[in-house]
C-alpha atoms as a PDB file:
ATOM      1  CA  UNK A   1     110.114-220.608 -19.974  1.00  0.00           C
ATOM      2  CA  UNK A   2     108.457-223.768 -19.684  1.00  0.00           C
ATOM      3  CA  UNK A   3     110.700-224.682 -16.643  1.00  0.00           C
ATOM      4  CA  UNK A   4     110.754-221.414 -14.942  1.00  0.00           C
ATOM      5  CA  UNK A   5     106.811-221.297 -14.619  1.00  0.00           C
ATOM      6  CA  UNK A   6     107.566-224.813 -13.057  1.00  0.00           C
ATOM      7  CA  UNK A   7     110.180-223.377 -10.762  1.00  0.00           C
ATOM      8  CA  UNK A   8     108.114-220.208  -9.834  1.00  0.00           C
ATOM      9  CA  UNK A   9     105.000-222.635  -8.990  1.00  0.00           C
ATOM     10  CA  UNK A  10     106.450-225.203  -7.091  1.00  0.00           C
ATOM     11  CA  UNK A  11     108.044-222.627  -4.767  1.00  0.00           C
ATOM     12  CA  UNK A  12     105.067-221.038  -4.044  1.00  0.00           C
ATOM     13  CA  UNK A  13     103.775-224.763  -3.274  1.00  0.00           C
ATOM     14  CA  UNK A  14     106.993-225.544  -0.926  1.00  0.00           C
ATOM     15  CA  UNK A  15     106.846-222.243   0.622  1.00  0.00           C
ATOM     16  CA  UNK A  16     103.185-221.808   1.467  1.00  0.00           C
ATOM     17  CA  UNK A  17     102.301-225.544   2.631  1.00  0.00           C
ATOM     18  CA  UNK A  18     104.616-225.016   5.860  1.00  0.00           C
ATOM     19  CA  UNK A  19     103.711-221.086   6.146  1.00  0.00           C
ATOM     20  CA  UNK A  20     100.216-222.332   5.339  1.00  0.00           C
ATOM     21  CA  UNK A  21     100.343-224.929   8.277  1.00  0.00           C
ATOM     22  CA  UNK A  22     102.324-222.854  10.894  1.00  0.00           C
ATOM     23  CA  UNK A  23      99.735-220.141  10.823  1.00  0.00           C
ATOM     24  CA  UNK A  24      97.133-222.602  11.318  1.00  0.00           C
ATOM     25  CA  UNK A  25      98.434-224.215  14.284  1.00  0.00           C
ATOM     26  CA  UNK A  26      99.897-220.963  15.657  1.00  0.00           C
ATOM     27  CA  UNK A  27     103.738-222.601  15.685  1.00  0.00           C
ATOM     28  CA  UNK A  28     106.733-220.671  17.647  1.00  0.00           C
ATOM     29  CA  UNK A  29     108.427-219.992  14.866  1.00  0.00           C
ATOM     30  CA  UNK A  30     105.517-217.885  13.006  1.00  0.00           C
ATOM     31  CA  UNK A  31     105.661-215.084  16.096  1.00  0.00           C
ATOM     32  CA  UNK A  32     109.322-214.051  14.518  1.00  0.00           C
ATOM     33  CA  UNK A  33     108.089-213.295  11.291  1.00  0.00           C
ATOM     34  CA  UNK A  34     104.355-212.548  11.520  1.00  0.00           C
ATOM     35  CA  UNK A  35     103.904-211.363  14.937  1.00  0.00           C
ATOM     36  CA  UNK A  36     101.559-212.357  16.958  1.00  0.00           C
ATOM     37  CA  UNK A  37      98.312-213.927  16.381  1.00  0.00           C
ATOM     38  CA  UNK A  38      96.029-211.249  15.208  1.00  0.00           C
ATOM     39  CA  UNK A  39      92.884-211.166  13.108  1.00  0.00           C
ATOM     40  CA  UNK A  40      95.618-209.509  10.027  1.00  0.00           C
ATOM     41  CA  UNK A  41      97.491-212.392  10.488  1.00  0.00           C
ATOM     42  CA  UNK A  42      94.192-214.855   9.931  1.00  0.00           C
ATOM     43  CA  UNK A  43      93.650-212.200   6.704  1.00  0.00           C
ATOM     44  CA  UNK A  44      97.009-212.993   5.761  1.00  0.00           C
ATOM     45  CA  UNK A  45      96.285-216.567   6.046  1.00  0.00           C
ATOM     46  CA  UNK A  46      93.323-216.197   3.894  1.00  0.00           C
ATOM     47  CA  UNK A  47      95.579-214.884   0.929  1.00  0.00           C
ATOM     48  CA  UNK A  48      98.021-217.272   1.359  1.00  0.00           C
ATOM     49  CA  UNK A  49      95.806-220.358   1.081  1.00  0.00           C
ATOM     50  CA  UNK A  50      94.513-218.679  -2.006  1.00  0.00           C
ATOM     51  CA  UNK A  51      97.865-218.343  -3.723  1.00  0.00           C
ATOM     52  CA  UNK A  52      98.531-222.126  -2.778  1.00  0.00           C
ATOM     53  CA  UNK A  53      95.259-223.236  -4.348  1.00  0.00           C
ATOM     54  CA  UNK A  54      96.452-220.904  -7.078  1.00  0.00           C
ATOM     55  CA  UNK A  55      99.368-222.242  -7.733  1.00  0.00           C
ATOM     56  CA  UNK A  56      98.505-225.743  -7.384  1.00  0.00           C
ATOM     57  CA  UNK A  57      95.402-225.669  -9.525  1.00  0.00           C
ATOM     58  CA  UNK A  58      97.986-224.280 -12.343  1.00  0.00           C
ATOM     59  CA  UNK A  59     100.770-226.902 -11.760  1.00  0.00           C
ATOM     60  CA  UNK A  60      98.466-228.892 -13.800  1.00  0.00           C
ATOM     61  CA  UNK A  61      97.802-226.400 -16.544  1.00  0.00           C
ATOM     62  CA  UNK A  62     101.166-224.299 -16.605  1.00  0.00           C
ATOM     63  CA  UNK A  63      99.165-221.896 -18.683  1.00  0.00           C
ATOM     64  CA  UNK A  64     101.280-218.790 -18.600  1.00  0.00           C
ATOM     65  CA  UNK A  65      98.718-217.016 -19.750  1.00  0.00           C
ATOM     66  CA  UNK A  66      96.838-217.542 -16.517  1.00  0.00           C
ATOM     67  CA  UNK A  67     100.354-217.985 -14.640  1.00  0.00           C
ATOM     68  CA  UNK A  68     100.971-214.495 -15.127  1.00  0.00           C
ATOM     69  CA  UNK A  69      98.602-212.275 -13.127  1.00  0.00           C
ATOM     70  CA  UNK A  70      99.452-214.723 -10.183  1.00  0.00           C
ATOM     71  CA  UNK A  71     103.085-213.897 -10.423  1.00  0.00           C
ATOM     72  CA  UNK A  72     102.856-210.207 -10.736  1.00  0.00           C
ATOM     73  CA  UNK A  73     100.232-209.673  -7.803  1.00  0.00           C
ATOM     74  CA  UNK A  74     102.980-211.760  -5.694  1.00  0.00           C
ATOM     75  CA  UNK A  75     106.050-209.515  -7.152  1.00  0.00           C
ATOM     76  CA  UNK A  76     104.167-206.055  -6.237  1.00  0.00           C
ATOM     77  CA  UNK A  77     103.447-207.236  -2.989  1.00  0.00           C
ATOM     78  CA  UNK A  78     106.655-208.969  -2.312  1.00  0.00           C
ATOM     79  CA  UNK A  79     108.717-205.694  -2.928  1.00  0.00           C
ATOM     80  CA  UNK A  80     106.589-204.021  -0.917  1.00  0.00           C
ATOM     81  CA  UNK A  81     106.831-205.615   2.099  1.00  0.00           C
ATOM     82  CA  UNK A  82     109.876-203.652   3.197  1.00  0.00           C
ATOM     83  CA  UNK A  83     108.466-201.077   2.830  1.00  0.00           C
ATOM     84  CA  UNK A  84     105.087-201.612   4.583  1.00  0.00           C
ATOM     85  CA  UNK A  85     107.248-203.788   7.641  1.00  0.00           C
ATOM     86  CA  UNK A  86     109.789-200.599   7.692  1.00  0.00           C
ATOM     87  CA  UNK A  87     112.575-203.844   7.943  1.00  0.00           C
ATOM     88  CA  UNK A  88     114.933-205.407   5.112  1.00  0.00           C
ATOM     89  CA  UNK A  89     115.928-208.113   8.303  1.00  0.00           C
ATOM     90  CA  UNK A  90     112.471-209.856   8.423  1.00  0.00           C
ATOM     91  CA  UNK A  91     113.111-213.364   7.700  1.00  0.00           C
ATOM     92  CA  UNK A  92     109.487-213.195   5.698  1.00  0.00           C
ATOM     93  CA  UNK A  93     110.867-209.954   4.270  1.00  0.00           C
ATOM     94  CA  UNK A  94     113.654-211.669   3.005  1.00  0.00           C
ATOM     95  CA  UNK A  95     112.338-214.460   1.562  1.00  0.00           C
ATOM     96  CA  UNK A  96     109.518-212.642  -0.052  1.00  0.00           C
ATOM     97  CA  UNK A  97     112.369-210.792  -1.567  1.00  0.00           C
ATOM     98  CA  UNK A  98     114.273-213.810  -3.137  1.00  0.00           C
ATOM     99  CA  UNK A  99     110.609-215.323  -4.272  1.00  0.00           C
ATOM    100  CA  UNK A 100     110.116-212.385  -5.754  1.00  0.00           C
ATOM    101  CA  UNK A 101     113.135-212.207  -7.661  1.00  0.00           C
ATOM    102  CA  UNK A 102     112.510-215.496  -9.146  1.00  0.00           C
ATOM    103  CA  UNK A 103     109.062-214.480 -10.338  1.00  0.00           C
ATOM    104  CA  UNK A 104     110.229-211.475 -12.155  1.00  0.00           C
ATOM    105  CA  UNK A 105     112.648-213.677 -14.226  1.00  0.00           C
ATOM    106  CA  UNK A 106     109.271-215.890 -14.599  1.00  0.00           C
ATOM    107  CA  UNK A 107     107.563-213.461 -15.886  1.00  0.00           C
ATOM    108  CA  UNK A 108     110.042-211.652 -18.190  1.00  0.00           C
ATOM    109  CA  UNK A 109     110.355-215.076 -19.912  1.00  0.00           C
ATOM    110  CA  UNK A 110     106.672-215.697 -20.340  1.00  0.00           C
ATOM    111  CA  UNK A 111     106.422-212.099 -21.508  1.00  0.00           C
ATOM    112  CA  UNK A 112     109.160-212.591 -24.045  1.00  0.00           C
ATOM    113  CA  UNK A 113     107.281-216.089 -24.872  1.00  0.00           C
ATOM    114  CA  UNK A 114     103.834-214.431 -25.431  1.00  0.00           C
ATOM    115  CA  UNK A 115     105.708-211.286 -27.600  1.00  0.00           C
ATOM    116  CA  UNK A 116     106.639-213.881 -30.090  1.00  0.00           C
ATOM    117  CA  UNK A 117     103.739-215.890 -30.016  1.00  0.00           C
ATOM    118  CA  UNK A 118     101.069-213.676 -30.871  1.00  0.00           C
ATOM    119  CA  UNK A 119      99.669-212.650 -33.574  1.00  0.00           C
ATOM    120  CA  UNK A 120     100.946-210.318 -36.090  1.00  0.00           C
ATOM    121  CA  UNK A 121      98.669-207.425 -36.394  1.00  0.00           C
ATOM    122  CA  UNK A 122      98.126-205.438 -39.587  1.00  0.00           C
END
C-alpha cells in the first residue's frame, strides 16, 4: 500500500509540474489539450497547483488517511472528463484516464489497509 500511495503521489508531482508550467507560460502544446487561453483554463490552473501542493505536502507524510480524499476527488473528476469534453481522444482525457486508474488501485489498497487496521467495535 505503502508503495502505491508513493506511486499515486509522485505522478501527480511528474504530471502537474510540466502541466503546471505549460499553462503558466501559455506553451503550444497546452492549446491541443486545453484549448485556448481562457479565464476556465486559469481556474483550471488554480486546481491544479492545489493538487501539486497537495500532493507534495503529503510526499512527506504518506498519511493515507489524509492521502485519500485527494485521490478520490481526482478519480471522480478524472472519469468525468469524457464525459464533460464529449471526447475519449483528448490527450488530457486520456491521461486523466490512466491517472485515474492508478488511483483507484491506490485507494482500494489503503481502503483494504484502514479495514484491517481499525478498531474492532463492540
Amino acid at each position: 500500500m505503502k508503495k502505491m500511495v508513493l506511486a499515486s503521489l509522485l505522478a501527480n508531482v511528474l504530471v502537474l509540474i510540466p502541466v503546471c508550467s505549460g499553462l503558466l507560460i501559455d506553451a503550444t502544446w497546452i492549446a491541443d489539450g486545453y484549448g485556448a487561453a481562457t479565464a476556465a483554463r486559469g481556474i483550471l490552473l488554480s486546481i491544479y497547483g492545489a493538487i501539486l501542493i497537495v500532493s507534495l505536502g503529503l510526499l512527506f507524510m504518506q498519511d493515507p488517511v489524509l492521502v485519500a480524499p485527494l485521490l478520490l476527488v481526482q478519480v471522480i473528476y478524472k472519469f468525468t472528463t469524457p464525459f464533460t469534453v464529449g471526447s475519449f481522444t483528448n490527450p488530457v482525457v486520456l491521461s486523466n484516464l490512466a491517472i485515474a486508474t492508478l488511483h483507484m488501485v491506490t485507494l482500494v489498497l489503503i481502503y483494504r489497509h484502514l479495514a484491517q487496521h481499525r478498531p474492532h467495535r463492540v
